[in-house]
C-alpha atoms as a PDB file:
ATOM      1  CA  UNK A   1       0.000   0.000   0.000  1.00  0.00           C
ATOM      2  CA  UNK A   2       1.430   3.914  -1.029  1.00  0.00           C
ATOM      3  CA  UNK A   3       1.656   5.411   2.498  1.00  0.00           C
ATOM      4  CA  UNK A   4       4.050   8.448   0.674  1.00  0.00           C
ATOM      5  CA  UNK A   5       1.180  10.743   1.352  1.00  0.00           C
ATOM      6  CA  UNK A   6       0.383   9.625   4.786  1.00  0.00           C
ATOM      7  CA  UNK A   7       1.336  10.581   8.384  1.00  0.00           C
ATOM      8  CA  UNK A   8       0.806   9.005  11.297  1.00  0.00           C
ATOM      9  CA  UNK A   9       0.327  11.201  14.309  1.00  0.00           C
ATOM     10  CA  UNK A  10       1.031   9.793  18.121  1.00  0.00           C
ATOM     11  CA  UNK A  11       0.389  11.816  20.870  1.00  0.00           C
ATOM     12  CA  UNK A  12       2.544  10.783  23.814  1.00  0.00           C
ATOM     13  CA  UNK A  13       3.332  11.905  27.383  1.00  0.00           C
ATOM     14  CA  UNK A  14       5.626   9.995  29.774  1.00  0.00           C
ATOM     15  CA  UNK A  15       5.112   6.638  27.402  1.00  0.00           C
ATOM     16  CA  UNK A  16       9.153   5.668  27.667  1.00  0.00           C
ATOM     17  CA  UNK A  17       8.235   1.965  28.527  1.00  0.00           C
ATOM     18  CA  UNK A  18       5.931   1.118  25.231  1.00  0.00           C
ATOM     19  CA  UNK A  19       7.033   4.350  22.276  1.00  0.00           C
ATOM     20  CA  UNK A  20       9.838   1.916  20.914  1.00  0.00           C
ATOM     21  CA  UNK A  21       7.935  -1.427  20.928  1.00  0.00           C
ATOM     22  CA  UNK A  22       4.873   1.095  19.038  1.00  0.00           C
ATOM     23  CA  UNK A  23       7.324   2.413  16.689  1.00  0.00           C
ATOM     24  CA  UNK A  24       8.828  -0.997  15.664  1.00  0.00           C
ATOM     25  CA  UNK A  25       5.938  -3.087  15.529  1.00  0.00           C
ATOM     26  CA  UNK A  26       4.087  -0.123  13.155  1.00  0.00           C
ATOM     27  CA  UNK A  27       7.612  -0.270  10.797  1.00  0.00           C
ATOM     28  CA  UNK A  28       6.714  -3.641  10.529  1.00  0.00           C
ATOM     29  CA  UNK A  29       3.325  -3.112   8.798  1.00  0.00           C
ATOM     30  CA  UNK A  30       4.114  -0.125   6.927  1.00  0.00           C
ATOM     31  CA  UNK A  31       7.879   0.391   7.097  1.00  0.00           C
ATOM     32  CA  UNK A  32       7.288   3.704   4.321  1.00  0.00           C
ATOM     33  CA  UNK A  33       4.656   5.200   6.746  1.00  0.00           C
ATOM     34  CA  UNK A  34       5.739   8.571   7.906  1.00  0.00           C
ATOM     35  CA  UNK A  35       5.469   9.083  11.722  1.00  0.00           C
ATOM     36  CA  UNK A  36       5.220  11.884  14.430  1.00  0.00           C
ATOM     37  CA  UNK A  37       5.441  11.334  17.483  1.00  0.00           C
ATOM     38  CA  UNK A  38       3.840  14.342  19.698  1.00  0.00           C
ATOM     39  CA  UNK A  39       6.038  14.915  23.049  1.00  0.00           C
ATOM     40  CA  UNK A  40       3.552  16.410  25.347  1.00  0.00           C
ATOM     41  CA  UNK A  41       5.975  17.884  27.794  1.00  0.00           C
ATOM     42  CA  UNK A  42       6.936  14.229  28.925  1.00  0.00           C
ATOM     43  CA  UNK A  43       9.665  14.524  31.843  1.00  0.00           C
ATOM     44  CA  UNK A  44      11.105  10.671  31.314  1.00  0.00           C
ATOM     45  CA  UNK A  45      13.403   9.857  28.007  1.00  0.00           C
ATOM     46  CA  UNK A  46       9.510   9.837  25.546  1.00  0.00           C
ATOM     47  CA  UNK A  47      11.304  11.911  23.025  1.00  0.00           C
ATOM     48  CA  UNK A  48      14.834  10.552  22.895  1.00  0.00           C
ATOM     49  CA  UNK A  49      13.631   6.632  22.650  1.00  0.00           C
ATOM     50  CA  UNK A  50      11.384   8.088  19.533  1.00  0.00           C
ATOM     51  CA  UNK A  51      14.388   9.591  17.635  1.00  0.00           C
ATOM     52  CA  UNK A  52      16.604   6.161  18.122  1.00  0.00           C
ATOM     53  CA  UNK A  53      13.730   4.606  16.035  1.00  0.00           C
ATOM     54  CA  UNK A  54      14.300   7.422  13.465  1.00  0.00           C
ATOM     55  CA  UNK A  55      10.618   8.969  13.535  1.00  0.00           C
ATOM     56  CA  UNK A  56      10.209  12.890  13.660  1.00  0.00           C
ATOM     57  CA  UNK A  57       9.594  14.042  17.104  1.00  0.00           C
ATOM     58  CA  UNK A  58       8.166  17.588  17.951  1.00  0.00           C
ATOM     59  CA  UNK A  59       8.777  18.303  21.675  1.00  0.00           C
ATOM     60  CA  UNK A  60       6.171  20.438  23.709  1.00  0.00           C
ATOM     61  CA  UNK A  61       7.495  22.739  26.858  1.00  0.00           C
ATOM     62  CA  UNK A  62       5.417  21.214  28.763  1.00  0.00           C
ATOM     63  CA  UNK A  63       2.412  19.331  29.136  1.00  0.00           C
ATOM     64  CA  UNK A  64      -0.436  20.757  27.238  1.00  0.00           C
ATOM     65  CA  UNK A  65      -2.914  18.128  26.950  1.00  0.00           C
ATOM     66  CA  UNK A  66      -4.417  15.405  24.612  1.00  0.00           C
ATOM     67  CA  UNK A  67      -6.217  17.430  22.228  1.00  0.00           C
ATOM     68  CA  UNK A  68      -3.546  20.117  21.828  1.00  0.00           C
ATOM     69  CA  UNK A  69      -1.017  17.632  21.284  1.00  0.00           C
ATOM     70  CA  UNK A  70      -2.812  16.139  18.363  1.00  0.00           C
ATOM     71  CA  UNK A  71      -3.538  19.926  17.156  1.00  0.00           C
ATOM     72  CA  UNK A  72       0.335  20.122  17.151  1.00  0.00           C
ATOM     73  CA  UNK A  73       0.407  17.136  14.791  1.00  0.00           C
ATOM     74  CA  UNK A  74      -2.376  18.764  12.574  1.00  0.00           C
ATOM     75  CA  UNK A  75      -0.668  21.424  12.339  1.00  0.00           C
ATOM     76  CA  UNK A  76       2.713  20.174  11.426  1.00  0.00           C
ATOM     77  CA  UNK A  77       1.106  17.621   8.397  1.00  0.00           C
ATOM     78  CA  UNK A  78      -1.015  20.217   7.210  1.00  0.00           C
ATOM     79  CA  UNK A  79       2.005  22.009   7.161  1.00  0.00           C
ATOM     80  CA  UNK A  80       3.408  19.220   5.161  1.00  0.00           C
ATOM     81  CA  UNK A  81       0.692  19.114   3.183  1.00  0.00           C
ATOM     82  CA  UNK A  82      -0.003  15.224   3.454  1.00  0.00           C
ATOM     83  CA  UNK A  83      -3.392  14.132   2.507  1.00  0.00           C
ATOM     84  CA  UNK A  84      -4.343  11.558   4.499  1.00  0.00           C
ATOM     85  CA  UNK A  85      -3.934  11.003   8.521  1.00  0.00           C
ATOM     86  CA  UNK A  86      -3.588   8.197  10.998  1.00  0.00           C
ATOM     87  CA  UNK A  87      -3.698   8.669  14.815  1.00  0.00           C
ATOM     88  CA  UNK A  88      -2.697   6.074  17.538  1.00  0.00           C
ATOM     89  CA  UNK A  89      -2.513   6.231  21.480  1.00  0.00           C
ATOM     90  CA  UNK A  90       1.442   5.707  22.547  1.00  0.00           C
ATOM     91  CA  UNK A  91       0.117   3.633  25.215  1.00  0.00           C
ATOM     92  CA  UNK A  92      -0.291   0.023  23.718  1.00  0.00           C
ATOM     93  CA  UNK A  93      -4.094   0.309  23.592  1.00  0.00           C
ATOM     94  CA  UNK A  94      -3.875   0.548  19.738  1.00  0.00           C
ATOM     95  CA  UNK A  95      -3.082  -2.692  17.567  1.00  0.00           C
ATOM     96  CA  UNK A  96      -0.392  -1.385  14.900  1.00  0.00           C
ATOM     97  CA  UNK A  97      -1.615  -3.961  12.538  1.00  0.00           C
ATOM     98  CA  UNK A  98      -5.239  -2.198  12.246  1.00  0.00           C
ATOM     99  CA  UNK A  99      -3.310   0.306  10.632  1.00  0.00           C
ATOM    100  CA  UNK A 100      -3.528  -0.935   6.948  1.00  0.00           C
ATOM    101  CA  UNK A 101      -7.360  -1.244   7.432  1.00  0.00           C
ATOM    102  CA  UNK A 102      -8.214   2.623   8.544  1.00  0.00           C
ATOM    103  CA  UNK A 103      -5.873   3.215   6.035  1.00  0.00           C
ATOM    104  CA  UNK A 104      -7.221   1.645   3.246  1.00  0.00           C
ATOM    105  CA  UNK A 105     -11.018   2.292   4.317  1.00  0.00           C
ATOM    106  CA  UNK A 106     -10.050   5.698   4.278  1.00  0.00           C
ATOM    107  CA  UNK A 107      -8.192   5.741   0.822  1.00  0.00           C
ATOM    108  CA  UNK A 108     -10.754   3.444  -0.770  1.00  0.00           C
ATOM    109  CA  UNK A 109     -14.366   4.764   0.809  1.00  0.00           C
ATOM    110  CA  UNK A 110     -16.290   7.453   0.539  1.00  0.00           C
ATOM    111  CA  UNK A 111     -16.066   9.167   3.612  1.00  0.00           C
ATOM    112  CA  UNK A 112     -13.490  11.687   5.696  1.00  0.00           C
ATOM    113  CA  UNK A 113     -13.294  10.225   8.961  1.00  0.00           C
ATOM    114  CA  UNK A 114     -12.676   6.496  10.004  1.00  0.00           C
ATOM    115  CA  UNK A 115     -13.018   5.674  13.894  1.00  0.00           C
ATOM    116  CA  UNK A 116     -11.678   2.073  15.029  1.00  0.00           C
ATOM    117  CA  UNK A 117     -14.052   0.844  16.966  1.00  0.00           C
ATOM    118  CA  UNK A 118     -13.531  -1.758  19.886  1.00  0.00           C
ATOM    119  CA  UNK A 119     -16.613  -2.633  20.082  1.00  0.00           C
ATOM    120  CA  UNK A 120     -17.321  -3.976  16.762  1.00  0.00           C
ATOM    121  CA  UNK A 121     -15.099  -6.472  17.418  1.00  0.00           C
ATOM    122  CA  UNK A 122     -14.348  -9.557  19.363  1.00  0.00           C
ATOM    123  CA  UNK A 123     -11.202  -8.006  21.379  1.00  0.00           C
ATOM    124  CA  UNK A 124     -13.197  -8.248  24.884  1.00  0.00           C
ATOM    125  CA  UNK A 125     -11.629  -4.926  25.954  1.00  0.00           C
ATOM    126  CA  UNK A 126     -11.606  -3.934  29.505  1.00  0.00           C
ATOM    127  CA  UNK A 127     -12.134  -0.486  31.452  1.00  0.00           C
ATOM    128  CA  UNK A 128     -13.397   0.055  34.514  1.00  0.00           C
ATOM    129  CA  UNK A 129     -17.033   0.874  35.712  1.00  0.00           C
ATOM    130  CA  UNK A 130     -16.643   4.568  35.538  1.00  0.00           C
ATOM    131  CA  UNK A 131     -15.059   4.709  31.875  1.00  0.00           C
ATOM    132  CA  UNK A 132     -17.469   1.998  30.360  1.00  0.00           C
ATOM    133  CA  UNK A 133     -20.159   3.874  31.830  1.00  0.00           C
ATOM    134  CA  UNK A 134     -19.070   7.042  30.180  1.00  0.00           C
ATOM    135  CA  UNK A 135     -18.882   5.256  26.798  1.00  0.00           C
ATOM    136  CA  UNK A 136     -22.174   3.677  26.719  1.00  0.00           C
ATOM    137  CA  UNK A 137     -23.485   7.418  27.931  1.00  0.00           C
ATOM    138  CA  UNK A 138     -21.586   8.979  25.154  1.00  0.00           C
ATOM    139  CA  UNK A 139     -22.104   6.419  22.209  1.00  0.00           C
ATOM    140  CA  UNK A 140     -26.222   6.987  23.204  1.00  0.00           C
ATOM    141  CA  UNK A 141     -25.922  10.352  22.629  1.00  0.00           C
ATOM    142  CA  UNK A 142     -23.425  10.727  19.690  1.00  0.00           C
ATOM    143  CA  UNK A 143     -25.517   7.896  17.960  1.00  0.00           C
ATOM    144  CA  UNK A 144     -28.828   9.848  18.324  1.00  0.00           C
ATOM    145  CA  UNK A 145     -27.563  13.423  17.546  1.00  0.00           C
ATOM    146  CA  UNK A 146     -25.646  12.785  14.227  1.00  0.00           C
ATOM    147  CA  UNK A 147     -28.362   9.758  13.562  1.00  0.00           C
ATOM    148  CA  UNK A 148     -25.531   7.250  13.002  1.00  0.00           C
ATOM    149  CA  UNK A 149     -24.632   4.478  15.212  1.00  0.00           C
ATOM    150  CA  UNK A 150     -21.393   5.226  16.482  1.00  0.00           C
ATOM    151  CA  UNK A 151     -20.082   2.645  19.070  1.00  0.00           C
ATOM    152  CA  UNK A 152     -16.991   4.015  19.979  1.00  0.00           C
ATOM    153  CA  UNK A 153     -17.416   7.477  20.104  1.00  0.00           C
ATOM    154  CA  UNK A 154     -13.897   7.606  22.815  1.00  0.00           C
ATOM    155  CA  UNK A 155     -11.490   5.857  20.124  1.00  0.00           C
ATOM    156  CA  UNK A 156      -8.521   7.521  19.486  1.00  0.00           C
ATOM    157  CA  UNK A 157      -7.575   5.088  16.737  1.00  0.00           C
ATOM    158  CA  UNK A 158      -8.754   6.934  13.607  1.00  0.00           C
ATOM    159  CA  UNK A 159      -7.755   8.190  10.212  1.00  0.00           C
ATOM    160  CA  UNK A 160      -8.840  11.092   8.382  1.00  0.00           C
ATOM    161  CA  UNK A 161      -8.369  13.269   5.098  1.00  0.00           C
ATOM    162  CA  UNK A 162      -6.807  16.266   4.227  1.00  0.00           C
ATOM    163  CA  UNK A 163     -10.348  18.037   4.066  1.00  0.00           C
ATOM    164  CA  UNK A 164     -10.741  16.879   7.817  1.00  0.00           C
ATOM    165  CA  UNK A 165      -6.870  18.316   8.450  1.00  0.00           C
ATOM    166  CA  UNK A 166      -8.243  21.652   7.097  1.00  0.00           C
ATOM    167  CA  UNK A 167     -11.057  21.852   8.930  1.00  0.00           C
ATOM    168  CA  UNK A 168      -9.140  20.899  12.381  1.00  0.00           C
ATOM    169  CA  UNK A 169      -6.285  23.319  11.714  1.00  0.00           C
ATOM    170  CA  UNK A 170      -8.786  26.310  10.865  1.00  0.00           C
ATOM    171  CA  UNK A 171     -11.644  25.263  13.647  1.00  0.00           C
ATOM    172  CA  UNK A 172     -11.775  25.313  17.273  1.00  0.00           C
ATOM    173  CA  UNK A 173     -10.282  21.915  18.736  1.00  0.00           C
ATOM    174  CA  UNK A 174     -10.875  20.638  21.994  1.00  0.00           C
ATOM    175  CA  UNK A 175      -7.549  21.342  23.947  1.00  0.00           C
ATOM    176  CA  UNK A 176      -8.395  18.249  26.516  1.00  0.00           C
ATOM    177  CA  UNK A 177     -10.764  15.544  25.597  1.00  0.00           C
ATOM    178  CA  UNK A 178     -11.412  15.390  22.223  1.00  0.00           C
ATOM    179  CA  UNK A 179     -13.890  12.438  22.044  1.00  0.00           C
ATOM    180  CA  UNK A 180     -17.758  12.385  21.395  1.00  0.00           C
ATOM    181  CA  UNK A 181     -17.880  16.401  20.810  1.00  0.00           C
ATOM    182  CA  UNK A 182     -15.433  15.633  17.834  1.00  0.00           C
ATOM    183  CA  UNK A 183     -17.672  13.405  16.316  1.00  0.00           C
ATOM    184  CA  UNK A 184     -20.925  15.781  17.017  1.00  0.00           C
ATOM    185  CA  UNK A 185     -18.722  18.694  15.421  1.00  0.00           C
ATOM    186  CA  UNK A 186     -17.643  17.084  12.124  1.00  0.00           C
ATOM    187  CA  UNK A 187     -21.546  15.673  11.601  1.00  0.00           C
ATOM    188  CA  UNK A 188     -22.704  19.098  11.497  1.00  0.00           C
ATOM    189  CA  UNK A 189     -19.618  20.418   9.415  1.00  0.00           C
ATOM    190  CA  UNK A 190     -21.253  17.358   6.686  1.00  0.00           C
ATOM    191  CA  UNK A 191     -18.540  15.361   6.862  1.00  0.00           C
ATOM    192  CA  UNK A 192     -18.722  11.503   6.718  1.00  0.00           C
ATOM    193  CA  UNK A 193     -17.728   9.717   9.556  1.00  0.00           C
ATOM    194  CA  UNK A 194     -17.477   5.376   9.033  1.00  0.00           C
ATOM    195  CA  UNK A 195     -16.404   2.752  12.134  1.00  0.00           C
ATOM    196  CA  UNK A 196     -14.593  -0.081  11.262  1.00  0.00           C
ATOM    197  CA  UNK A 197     -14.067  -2.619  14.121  1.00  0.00           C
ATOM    198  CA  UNK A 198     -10.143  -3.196  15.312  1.00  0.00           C
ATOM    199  CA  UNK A 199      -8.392  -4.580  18.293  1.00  0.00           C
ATOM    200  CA  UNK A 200      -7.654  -3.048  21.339  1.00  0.00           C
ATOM    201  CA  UNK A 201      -5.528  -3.272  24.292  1.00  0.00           C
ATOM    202  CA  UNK A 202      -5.872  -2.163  27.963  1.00  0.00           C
ATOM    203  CA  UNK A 203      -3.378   0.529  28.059  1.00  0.00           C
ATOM    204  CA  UNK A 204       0.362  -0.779  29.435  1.00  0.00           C
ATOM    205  CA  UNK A 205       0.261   3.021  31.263  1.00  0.00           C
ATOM    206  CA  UNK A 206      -2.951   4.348  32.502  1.00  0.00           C
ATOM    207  CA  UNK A 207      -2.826   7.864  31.705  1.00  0.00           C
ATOM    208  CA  UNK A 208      -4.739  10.356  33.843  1.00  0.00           C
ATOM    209  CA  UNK A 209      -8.087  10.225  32.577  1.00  0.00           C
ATOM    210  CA  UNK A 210      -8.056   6.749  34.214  1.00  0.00           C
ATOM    211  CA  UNK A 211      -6.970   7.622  37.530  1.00  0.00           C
ATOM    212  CA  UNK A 212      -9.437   8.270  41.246  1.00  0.00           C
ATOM    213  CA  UNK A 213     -12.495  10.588  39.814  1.00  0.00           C
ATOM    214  CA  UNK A 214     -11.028  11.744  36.283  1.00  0.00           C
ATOM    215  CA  UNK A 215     -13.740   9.557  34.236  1.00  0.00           C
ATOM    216  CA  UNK A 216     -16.074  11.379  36.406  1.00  0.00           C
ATOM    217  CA  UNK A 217     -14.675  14.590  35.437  1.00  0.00           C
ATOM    218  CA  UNK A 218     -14.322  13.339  31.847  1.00  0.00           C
ATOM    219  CA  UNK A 219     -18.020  12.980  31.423  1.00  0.00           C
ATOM    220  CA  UNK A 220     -18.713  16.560  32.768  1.00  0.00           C
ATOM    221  CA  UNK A 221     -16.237  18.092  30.643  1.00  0.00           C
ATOM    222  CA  UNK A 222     -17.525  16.190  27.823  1.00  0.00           C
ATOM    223  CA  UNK A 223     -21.162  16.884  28.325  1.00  0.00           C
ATOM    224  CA  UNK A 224     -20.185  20.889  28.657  1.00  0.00           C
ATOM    225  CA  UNK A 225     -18.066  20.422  25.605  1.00  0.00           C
ATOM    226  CA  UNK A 226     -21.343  19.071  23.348  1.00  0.00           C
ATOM    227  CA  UNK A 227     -23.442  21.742  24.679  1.00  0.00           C
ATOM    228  CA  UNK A 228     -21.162  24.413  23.617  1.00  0.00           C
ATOM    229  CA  UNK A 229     -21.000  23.101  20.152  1.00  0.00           C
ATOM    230  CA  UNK A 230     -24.760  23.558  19.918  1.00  0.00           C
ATOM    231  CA  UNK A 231     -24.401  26.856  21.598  1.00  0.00           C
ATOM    232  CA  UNK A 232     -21.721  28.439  19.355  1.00  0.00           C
ATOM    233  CA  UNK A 233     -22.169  29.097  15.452  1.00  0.00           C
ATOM    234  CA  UNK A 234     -21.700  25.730  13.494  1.00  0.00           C
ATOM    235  CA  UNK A 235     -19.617  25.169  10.299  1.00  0.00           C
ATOM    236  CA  UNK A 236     -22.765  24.528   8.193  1.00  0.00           C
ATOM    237  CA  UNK A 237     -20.467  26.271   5.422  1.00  0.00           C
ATOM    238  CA  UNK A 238     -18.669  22.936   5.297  1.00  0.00           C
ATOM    239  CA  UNK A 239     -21.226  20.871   4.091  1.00  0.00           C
ATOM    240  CA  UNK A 240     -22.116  22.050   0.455  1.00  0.00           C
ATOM    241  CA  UNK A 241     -17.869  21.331   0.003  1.00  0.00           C
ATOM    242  CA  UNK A 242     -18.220  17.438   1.025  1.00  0.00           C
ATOM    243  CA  UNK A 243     -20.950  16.373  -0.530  1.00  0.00           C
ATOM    244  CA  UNK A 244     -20.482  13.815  -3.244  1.00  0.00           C
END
């Protein structure tokens, strides 16, 4: 598969222990496949293990969150001017083998946005009470609002094209958490959103968000987040440009 015009964007704070094992086992899929890894202000060795596996590495001062570390990346490949983009977790959640597949479904369909979904599959994923709650809550809603059954509306596994990258490098993006409001976002910007099942992993570092009452405050945020996309003007202008 041509992966010339590709990037694949990896977000990554303190993830020292799995970036290298990532980083080889996705060479061995797609060794042409362009890669950035996203230092989110990471205070162990993140960004130096990523360079001795010769991927490009852009280093944040300090830690600036999820979203705004894949806004970096957006930034930087639309800056490239690639035309298609992948996205992983740096925490072992992601399978790099489901790679081909969101890239392919994304070269070959007709849509802009490909979410791997975990629960379209037989992976038997695990998260606790709090976080499986939240997902369930937040595929509900997603599914009903853009009337589309989305099942995995928290994925980070995804791939995109460069219509998407415009829109996210010219729009507001979610700084934090960007999960279900994404998805609610690009629906009314008229863009074309598919799920394909993949595996997952339970993360080999559990990052914040997993820790004492952040699902809790994960739902809130989210919830606020949704609101404010009904609240503020919505890209309508975007539709009439996607359509088939």
């Amino acid at each position: 598969m041509n992966t010339k015009d590709a990037l694949l964007i990896i977000p990554a704070y303190n993830e020292s222990k799995a970036i290298g094992k990532i980083i080889i086992e996705i060479k061995n899929q797609l060794p042409d496949l362009d890669i950035l890894v996203v230092n989110d202000g990471s205070i162990d060795n993140t960004d130096t293990i990523a360079k001795k596996y010769g991927v490009d590495v852009v280093s944040l001062p300090f830690n600036v969150g999820y979203g705004a570390a894949l806004q970096t990346g957006y930034q930087y490949a639309q800056n490239k001017k690639y035309q298609y983009i992948l996205q992983m977790d740096a925490d072992g959640q992601h399978e790099p083998r489901e790679l081909v597949n969101l890239l392919r479904v994304i070269k070959n369909d007709q849509v802009d946005v490909v979410i791997g979904s975990r629960f379209l599959s037989e992976c038997n994923y695990q998260a606790s009470w709090p976080r499986r709650l939240g997902m369930i809550i937040f595929s509900k809603i997603t599914s009903l609002i853009i009337k589309q059954r989305i099942t995995d509306p928290t994925s980070g596994f995804q791939a995109l094209n460069h219509r998407v990258l415009e829109f996210f490098t010219s729009e507001f993006y979610p700084s934090d958490y960007p999960d279900a409001d994404v998805i609610v976002l690009l629906y009314y910007a008229g863009f074309r959103i598919k799920e394909i099942p993949v595996v997952m992993y339970s993360a080999l570092n559990k990052g914040k968000i997993h820790n004492g009452l952040k699902p809790l405050y994960y739902v809130f945020k989210m919830f606020l987040s949704i609101i404010m996309i009904f609240l503020r003007k919505k890209p309508y202008f975007y539709r009439k440009e996607n359509k088939l």
